[in-house]
Protein backbone atom coordinates (compact mmCIF):
# COMPACT_ATOMS: atom_id res chain seq x y z
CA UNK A 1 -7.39 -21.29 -30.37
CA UNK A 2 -7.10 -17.58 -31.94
CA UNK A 3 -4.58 -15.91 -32.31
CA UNK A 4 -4.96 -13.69 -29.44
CA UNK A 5 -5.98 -16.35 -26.90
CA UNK A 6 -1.98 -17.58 -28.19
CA UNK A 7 -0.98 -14.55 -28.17
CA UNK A 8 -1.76 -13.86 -24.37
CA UNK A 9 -0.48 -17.26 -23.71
CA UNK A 10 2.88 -16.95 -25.20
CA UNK A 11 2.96 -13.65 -23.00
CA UNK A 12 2.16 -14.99 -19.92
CA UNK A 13 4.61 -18.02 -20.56
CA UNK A 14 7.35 -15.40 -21.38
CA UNK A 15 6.92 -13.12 -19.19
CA UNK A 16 6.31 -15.39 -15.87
CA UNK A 17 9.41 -17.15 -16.55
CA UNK A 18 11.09 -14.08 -17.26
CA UNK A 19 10.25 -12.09 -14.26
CA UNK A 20 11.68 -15.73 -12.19
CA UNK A 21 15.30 -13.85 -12.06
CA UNK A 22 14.11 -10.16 -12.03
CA UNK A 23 13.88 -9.98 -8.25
CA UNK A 24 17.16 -12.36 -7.17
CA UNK A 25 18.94 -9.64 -9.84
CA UNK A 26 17.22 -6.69 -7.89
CA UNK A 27 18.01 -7.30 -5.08
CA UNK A 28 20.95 -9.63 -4.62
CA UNK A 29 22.66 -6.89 -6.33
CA UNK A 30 22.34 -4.96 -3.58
CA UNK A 31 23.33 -7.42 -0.89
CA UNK A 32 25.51 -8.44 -2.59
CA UNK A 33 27.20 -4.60 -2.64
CA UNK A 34 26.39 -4.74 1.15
CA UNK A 35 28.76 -7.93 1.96
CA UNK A 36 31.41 -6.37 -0.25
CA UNK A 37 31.43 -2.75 1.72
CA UNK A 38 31.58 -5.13 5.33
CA UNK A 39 34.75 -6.78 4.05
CA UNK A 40 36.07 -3.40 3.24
CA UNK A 41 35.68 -1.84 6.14
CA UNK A 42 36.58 -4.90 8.36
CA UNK A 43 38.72 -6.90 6.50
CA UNK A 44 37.47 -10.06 7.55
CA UNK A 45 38.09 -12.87 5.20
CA UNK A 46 34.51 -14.45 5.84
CA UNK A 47 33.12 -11.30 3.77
CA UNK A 48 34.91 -11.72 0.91
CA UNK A 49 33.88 -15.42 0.68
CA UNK A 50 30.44 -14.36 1.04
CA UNK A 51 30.89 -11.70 -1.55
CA UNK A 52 32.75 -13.78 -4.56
CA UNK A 53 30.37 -16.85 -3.47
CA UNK A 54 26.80 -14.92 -3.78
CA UNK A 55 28.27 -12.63 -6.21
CA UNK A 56 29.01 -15.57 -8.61
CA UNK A 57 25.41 -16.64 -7.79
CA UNK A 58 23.77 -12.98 -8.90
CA UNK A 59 25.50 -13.18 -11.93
CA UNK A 60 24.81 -16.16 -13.15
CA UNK A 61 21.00 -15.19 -13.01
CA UNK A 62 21.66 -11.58 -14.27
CA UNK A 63 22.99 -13.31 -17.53
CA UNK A 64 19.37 -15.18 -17.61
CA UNK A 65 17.58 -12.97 -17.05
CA UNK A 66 19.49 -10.85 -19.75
CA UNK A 67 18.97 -13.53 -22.13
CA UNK A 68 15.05 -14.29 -21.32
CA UNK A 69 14.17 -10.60 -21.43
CA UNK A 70 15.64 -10.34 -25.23
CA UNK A 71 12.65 -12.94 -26.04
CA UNK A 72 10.48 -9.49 -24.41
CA UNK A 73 11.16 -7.50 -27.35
CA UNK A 74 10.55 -9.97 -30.22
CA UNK A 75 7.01 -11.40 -28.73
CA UNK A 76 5.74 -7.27 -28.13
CA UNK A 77 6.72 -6.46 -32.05
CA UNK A 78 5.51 -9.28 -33.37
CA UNK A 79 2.31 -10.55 -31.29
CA UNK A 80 0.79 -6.81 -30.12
CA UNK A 81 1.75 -4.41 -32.58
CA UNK A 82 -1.34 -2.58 -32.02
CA UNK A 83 -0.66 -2.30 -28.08
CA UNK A 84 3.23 -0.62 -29.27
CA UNK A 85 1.71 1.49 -31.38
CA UNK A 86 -1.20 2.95 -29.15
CA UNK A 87 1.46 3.14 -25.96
CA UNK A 88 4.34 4.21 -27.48
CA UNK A 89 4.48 7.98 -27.11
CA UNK A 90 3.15 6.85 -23.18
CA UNK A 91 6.54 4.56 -22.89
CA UNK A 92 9.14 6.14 -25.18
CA UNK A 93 9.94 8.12 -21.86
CA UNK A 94 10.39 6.06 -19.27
CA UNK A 95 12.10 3.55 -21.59
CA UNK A 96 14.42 5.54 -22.79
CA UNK A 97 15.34 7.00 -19.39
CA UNK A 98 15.83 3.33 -18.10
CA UNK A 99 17.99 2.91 -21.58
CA UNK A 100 20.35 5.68 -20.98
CA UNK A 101 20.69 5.68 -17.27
CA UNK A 102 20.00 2.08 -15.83
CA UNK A 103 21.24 0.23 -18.26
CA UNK A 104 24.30 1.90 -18.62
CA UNK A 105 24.77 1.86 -14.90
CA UNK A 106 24.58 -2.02 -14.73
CA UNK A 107 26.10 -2.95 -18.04
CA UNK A 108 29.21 -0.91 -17.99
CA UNK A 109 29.81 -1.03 -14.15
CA UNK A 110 29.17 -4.61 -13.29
CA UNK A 111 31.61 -4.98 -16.26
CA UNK A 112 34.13 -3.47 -14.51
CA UNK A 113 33.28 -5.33 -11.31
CA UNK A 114 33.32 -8.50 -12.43
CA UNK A 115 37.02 -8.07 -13.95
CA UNK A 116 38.22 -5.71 -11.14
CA UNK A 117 39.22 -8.04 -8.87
CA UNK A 118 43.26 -7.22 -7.86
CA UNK A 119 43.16 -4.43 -10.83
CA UNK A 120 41.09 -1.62 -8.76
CA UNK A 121 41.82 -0.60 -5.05
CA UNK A 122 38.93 -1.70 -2.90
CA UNK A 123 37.40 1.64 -2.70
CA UNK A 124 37.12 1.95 -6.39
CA UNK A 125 36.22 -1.79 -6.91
CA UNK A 126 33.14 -1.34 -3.87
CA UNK A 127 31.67 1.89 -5.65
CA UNK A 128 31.55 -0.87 -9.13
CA UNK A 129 29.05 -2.89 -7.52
CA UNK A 130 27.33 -0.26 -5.94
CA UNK A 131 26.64 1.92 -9.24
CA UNK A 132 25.66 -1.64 -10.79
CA UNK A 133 22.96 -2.64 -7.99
CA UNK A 134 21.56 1.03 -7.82
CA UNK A 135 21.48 0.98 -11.84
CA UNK A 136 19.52 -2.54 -11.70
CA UNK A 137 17.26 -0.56 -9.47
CA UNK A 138 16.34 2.48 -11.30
CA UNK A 139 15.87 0.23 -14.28
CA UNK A 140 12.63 -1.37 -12.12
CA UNK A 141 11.67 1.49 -11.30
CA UNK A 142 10.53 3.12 -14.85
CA UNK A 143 9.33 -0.27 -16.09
CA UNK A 144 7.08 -0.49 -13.27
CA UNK A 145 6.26 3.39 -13.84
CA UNK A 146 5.41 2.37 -17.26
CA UNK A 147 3.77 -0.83 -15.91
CA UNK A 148 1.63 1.31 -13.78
CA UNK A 149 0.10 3.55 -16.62
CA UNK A 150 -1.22 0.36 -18.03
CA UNK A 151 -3.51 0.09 -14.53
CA UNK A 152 -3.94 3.67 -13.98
CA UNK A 153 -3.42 5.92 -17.67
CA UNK A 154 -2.63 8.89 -16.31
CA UNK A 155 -0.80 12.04 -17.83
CA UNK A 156 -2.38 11.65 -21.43
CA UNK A 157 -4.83 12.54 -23.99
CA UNK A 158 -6.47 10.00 -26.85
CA UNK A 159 -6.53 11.42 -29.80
CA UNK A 160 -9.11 9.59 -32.08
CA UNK A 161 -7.47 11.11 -35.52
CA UNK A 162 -4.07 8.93 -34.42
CA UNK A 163 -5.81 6.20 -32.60
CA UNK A 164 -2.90 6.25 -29.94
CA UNK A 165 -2.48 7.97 -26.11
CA UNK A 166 -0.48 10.44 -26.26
CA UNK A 167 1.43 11.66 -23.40
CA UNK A 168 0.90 15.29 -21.79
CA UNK A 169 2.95 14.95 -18.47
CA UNK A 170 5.64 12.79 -18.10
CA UNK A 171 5.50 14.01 -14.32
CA UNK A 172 2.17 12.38 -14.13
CA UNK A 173 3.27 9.55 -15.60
CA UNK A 174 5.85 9.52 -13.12
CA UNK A 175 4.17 9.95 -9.81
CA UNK A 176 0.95 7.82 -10.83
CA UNK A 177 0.09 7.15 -7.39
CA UNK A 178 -0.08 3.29 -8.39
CA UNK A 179 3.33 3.78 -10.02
CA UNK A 180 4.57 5.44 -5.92
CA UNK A 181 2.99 2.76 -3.95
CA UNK A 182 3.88 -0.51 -6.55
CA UNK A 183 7.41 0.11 -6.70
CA UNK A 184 8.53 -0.05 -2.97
CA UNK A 185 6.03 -2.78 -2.82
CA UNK A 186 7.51 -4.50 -5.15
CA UNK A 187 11.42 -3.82 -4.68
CA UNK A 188 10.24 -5.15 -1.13
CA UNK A 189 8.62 -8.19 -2.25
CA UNK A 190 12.22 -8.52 -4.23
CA UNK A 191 14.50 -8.24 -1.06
CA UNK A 192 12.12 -10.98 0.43
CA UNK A 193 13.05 -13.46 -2.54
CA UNK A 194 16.91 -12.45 -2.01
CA UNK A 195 17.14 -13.02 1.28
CA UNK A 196 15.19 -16.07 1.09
CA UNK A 197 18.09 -17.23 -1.23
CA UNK A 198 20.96 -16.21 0.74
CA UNK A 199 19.09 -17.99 4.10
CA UNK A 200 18.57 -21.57 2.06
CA UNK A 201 22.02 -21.49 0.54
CA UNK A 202 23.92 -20.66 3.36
CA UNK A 203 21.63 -22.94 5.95
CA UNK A 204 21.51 -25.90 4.14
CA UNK A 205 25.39 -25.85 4.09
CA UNK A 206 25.16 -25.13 7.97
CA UNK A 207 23.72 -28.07 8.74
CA UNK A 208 25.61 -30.46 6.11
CA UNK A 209 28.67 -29.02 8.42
CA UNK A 210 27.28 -29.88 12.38
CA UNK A 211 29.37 -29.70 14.64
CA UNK A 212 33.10 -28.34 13.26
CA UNK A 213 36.00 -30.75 13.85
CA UNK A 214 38.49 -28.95 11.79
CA UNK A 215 39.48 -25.04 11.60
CA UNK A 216 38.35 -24.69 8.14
CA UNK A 217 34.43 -26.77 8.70
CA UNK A 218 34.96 -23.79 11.73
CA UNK A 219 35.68 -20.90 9.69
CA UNK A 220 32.90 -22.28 7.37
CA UNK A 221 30.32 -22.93 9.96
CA UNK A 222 31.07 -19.06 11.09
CA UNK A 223 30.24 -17.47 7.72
CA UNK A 224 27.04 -20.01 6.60
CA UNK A 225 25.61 -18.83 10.32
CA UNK A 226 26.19 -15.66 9.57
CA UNK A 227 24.85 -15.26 6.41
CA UNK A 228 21.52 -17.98 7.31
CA UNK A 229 20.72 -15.00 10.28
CA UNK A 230 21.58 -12.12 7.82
CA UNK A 231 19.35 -14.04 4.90
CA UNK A 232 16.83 -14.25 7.28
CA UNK A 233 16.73 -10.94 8.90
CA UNK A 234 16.41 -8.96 5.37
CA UNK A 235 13.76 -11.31 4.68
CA UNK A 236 11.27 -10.70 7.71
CA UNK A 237 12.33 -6.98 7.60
CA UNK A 238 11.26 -6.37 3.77
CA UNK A 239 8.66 -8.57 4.55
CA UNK A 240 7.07 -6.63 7.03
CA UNK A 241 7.50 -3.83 4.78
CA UNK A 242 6.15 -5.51 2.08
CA UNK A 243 2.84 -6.29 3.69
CA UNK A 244 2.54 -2.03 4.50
CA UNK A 245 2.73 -1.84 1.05
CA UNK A 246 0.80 -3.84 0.14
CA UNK A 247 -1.98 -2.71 1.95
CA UNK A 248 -1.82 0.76 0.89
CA UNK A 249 -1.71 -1.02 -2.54
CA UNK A 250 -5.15 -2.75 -2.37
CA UNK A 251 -6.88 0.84 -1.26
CA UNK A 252 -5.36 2.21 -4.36
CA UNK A 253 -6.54 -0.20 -6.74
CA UNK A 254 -9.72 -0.34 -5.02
CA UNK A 255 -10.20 3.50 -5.67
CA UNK A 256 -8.53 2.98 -9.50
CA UNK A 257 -9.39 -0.74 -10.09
CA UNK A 258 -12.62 -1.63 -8.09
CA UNK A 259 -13.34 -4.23 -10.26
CA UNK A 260 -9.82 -6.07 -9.63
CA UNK A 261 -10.62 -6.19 -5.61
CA UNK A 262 -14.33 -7.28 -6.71
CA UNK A 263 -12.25 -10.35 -8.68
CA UNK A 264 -9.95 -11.01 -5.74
CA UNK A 265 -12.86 -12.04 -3.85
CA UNK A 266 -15.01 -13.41 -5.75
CA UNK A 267 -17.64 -10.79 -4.56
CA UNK A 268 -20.50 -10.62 -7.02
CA UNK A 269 -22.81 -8.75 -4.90
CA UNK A 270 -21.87 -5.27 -2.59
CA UNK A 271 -20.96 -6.03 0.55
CA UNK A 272 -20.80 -3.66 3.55
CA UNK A 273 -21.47 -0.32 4.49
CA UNK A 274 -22.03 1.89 7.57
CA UNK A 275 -23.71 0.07 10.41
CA UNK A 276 -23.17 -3.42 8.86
CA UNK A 277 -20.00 -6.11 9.63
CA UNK A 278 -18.35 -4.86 6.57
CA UNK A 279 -17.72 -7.17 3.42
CA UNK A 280 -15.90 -10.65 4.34
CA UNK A 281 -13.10 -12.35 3.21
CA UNK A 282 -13.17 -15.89 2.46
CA UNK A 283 -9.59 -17.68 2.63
CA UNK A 284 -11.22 -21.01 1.41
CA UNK A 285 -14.24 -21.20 -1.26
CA UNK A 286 -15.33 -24.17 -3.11
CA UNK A 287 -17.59 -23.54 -6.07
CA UNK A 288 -17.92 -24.17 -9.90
CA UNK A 289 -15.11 -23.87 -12.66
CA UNK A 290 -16.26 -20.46 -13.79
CA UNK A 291 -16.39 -18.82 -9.83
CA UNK A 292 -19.90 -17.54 -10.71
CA UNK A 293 -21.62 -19.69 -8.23
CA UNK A 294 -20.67 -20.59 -4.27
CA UNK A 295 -21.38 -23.28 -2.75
CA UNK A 296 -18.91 -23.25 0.54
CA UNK A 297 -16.36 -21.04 1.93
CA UNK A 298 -14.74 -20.07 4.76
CA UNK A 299 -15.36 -16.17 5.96
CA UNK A 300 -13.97 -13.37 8.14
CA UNK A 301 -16.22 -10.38 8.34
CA UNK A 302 -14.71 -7.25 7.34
CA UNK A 303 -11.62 -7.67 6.28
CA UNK A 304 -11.92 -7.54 2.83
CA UNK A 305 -13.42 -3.81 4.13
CA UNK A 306 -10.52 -3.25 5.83
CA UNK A 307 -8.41 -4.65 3.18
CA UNK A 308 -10.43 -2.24 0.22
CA UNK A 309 -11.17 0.84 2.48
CA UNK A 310 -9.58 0.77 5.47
CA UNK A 311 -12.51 0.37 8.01
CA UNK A 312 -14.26 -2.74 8.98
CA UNK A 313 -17.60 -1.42 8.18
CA UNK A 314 -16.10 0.26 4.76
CA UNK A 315 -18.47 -0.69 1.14
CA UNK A 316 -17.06 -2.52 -1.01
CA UNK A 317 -18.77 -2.62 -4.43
CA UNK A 318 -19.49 -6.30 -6.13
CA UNK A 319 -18.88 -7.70 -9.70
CA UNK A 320 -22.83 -6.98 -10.74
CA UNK A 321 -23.19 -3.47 -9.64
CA UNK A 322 -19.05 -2.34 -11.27
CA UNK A 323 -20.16 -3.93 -14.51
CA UNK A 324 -23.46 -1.49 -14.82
CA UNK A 325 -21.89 1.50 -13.83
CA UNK A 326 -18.61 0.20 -16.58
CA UNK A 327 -21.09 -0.10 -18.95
CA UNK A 328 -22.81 3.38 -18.67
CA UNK A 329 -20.29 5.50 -17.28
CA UNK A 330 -17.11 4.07 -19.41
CA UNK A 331 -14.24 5.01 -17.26
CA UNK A 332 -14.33 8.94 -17.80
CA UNK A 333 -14.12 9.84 -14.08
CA UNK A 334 -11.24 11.53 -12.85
CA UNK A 335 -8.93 8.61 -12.76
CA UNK A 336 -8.62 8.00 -15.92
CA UNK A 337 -7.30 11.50 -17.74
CA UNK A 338 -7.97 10.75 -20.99
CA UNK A 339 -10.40 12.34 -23.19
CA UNK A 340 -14.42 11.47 -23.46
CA UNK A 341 -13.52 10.21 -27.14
CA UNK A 342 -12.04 6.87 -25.39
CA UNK A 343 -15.95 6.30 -24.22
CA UNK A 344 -17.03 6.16 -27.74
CA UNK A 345 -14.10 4.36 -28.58
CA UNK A 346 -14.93 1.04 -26.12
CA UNK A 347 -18.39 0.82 -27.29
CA UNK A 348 -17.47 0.98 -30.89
CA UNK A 349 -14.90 -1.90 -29.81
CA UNK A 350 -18.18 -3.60 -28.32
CA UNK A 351 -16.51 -4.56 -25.13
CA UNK A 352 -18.75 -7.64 -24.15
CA UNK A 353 -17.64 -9.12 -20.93
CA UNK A 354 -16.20 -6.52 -18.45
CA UNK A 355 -15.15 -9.24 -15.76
CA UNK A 356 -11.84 -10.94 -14.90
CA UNK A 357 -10.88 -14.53 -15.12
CA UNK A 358 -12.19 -14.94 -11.47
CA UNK A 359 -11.10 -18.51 -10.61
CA UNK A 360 -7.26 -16.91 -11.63
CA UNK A 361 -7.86 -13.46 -9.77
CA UNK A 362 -8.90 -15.45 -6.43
CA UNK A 363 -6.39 -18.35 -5.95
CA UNK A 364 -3.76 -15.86 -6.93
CA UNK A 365 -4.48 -13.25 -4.49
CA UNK A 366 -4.43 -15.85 -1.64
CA UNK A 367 -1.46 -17.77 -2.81
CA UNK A 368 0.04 -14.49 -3.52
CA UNK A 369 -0.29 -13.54 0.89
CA UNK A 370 0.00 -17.26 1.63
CA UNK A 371 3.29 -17.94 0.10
CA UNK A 372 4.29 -14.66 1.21
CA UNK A 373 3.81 -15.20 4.92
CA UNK A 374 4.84 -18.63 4.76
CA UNK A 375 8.43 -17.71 3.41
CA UNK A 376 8.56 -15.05 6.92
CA UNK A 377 7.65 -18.19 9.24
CA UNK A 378 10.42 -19.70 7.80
CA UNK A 379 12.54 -17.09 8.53
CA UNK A 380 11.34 -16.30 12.20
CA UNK A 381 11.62 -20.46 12.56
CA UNK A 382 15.22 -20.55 11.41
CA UNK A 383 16.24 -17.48 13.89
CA UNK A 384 15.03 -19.10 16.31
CA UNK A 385 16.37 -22.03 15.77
CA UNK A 386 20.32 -20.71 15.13
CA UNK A 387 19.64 -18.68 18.07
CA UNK A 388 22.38 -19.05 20.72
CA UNK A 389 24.57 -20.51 18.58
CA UNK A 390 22.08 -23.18 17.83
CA UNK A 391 22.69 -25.30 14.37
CA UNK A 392 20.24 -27.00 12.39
CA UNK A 393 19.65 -30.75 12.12
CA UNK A 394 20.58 -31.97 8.69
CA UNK A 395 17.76 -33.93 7.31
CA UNK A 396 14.82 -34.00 4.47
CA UNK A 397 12.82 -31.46 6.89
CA UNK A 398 15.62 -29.06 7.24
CA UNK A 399 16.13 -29.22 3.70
CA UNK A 400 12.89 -29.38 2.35
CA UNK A 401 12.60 -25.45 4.30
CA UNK A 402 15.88 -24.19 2.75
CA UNK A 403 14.68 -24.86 -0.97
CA UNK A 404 10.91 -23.32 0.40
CA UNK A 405 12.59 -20.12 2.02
CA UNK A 406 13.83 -18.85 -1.60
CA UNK A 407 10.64 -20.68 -3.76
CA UNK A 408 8.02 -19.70 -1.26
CA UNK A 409 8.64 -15.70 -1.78
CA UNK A 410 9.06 -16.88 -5.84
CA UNK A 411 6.67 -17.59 -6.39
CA UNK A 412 4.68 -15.36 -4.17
CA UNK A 413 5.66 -12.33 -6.17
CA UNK A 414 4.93 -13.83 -9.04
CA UNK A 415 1.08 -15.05 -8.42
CA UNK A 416 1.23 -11.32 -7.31
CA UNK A 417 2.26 -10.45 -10.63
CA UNK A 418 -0.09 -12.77 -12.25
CA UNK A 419 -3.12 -11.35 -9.88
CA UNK A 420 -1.84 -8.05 -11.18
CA UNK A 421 -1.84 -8.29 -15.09
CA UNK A 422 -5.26 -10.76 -14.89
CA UNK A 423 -7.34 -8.71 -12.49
CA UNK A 424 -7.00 -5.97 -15.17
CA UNK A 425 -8.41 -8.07 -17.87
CA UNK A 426 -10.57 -7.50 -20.46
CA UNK A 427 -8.43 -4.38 -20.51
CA UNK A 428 -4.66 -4.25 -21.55
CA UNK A 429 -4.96 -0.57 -20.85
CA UNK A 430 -7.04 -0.50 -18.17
CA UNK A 431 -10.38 1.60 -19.44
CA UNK A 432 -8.95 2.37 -22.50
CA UNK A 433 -7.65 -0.77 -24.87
CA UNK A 434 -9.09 -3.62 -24.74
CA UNK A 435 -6.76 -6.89 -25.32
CA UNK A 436 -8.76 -8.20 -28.43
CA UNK A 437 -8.03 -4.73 -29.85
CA UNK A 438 -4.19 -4.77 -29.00
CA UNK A 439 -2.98 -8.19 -30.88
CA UNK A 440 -0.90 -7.51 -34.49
CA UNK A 441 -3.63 -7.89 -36.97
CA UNK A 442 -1.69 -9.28 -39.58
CA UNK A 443 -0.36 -12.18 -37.48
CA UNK A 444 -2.27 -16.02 -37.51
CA UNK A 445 -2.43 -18.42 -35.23
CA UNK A 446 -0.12 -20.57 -36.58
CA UNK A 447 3.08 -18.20 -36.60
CA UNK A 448 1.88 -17.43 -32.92
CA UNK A 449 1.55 -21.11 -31.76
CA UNK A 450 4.93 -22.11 -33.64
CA UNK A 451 6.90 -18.95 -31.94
CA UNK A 452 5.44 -20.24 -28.85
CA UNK A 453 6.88 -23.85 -28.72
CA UNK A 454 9.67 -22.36 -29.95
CA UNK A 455 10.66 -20.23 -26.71
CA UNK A 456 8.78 -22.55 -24.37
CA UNK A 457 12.01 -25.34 -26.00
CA UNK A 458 14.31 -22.50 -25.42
CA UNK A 459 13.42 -21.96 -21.69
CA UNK A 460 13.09 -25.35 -20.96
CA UNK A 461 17.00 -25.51 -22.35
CA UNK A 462 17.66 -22.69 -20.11
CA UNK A 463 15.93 -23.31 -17.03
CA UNK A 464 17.98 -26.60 -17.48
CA UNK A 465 21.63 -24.38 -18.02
CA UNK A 466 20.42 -22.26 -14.74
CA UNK A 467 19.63 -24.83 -12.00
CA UNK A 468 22.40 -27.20 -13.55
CA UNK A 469 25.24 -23.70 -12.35
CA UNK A 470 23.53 -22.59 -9.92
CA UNK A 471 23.29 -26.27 -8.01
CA UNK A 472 27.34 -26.71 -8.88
CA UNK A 473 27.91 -23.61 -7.61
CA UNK A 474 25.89 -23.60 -4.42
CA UNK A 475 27.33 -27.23 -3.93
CA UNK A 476 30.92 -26.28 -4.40
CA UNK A 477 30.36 -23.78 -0.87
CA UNK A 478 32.08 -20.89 -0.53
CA UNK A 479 35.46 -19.72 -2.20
CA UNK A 480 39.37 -20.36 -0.64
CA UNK A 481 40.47 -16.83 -1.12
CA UNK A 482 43.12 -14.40 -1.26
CA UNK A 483 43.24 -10.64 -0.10
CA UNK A 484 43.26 -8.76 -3.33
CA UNK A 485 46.59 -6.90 -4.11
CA UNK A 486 45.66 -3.28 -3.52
CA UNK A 487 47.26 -1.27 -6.46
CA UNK A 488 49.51 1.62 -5.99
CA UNK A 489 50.20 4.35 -8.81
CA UNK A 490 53.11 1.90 -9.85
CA UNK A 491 51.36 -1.24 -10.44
CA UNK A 492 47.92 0.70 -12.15
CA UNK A 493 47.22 2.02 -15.54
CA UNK A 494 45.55 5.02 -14.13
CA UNK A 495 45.80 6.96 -10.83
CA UNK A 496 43.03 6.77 -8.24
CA UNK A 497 42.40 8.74 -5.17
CA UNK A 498 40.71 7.50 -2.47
């Protein structure tokens, strides 16, 4: 292999596996902040089991995903020094912002929350966690900004003499309307994966308890049902939101990125049109390795319109026809706000093939929505089933859906994520670097292949170290606890009014 084709695999691996605990930390932060604030305003012990339990849970994966995102920074210098260096007056922004103002928030702040406990007053403690989770959430929030220029590079100039984009609105950059629609879409998406988590943890305990027989399998059984029908009400309701989203989603990137909708489908030829049933979307098709040729699938007319345009009857324009009008027109329309140098750029490049990886851009747009809406039957199956103070049978079935509730939305977002960065392709800035030209020059194949057993051993050791706490941790249940001493102007170092 090259060292590119390494180089995009090492990414991939590294990336995938890091973006495994970037939802659970976005949004368990959150809930987490949410069970804590319920306890303080009702004092009920149940809370603050819930809170310490599932709090010792988010933190365990904030400190992987700390640790796997480090690996981030060394594969970017060394593997595309050429991508840095033609982004990095895009990114220096939005970086920087998440530098100084998420990270602090979450560093210094969960800090103080984790070692809080009996040294603040609750009011004091509560606002800790609360600073942390909406830190952890402006942090996504400018690296999907800056995520989002890489699909739709708005807000800059090229400048040939340079080589590099170079920003001319960081407002733009900003409010790229891919940047406004992927975020809640995807901080949605997140909330799904949380909640998914919280309803398998705390239902597979429910049912290992049955019926109580003593005060404390009681007092138990009351908090695990609790937190099962709270798990699995935050997971329907961002899912529902999540699929709004998502559909404004797809008619942006059909209108910036018609050629990753053309991949999703495998549509080589337009479809649809006034007066016609509208392009169809196939949820099963069997053809050869390469996805250029059909030979059975399984089709609903017009909803792949509906899906692109938002009418059944809307056109939707195929792989053949988006890779002439690529080829002559070069991405200069009105989407793309860079300069017509970046036309005479690509062809000096000598961009060859235009299309995605279509067997990856299909299967990961359906297991993307099919994982998705699996992980909300599970949740609509396990409110009905704790309905009316209804428990769950313990048993493989029951358990086999707890481990699926948290996996299923997993891995969901993260074929979405995959569908995302591959439906892009040949492009690493989409109509503007291509991903042959954005790989360090000076780096072989070798050093890439060597760093890339290298991590892959290092997250197999740590994918080892996370499951290994998290299952001793979800095992050991929930917490005997105390009510934390509340601290008067005696007992504290410093003064606090609340």
């Amino acid at each position: 292999m090259s060292a590119e084709t390494l180089a995009r695999w090492q990414f991939g691996i590294t990336t995938v596996y890091h973006f495994f605990f970037v939802p659970i930390t976005i949004a368990l932060s959150m809930l987490v902040a949410i069970l804590q604030t319920i306890w303080v305003r009702t004092g009920a012990e149940n809370m603050l089991r819930l809170t310490k339990f599932f709090g010792k849970l988010f933190l365990i994966n904030f400190a992987m995903g700390v640790v796997t995102g480090i690996v981030q920074e060394f594969q970017f210098g060394m593997n595309w020094s050429e991508y840095s260096r033609f982004v990095g007056d895009i990114f220096g922004a939005p970086l920087a912002l998440e530098a100084l103002i998420a990270f602090f928030l979450e560093s210094v702040f969960l800090g103080v929350w984790i070692f809080g406990w009996d040294r603040l007053p609750k009011k004091v403690h509560l606002l800790m966690i609360w600073l942390a989770a909406i830190g952890t959430m402006i942090s996504s929030i400018f690296i999907l900004a800056a995520n989002s220029w890489m699909q739709n590079p708005v807000g800059a100039t090229f400048t040939p003499g340079t080589d590099r984009a170079e920003m001319t609105s960081l407002t733009d950059v900003l409010l790229n309307p891919v940047a406004l629609v992927t975020i809640p879409h995807v901080l949605f998406t997140a909330y799904m994966v949380a909640g998914g988590l919280i309803l398998g943890v705390a239902g597979w305990h429910l049912a290992r308890i049955g019926k109580p027989a003593t005060d404390k399998q009681h007092k138990d059984a009351s908090a695990y049902r609790w937190a099962t029908k709270f798990g699995a009400w935050v997971l329907l309701g961002a899912g529902a939101l999540s699929i709004v989203t998502g559909d404004i989603q797809g008619k942006i990137m059909t209108d910036v990125q018609p050629m990753k909708m053309a991949a999703a489908e495998a549509l080589w030829e337009t479809e649809g049109g006034p007066g016609t049933s509208g392009a169809s979307f196939s949820f099963l098709t069997i053809g050869n390795l390469d996805g250029t040729q059909e030979i059975w699938s399984f089709k609903v007319p017009g909803v792949l319109s509906f899906l692109a345009t938002g009418t059944w009857d809307g056109k939707v324009y195929g792989i053949n026809d988006l890779v002439k009008k690529m080829e002559t027109e070069a991405f200069t329309n009105s989407n793309v706000a860079l300069q017509k140098e970046s036309a005479d750029r690509l062809a000096k490049l000598g961009v060859e093939n235009w299309v995605p990886n279509i067997p990856v851009t299909y299967w990961t747009f359906r297991l993307m929505m099919g994982l998705g809406f699996l992980s909300m039957a599970i949740g609509a199956f396990v409110l009905w089933i704790t309905r009316k103070g209804g428990l769950p049978k313990p048993g493989k079935l029951w358990t086999g859906l707890m481990f699926a509730a948290p996996l299923s939305s997993l891995f969901a977002i993260s074929f979405g994520w995959i569908f995302t960065e591959m439906g892009r392709q040949p492009f690493i800035v989409f109509g503007v670097l291509p991903t042959m030209s954005a790989a360090s020059p000076g780096v072989g194949a070798f050093e890439v292949g060597l760093t890339m057993v290298l991590y892959t051993l290092i997250y197999g050791a740590l994918a080892v170290v996370e499951v290994g706490l998290l299952m001793h941790y979800i095992k050991l249940g929930l917490p005997d606890v105390s009510e934390p001493k509340v601290l008067t102007d005696e007992d504290a170092p410093l003064s606090f009014a609340y």
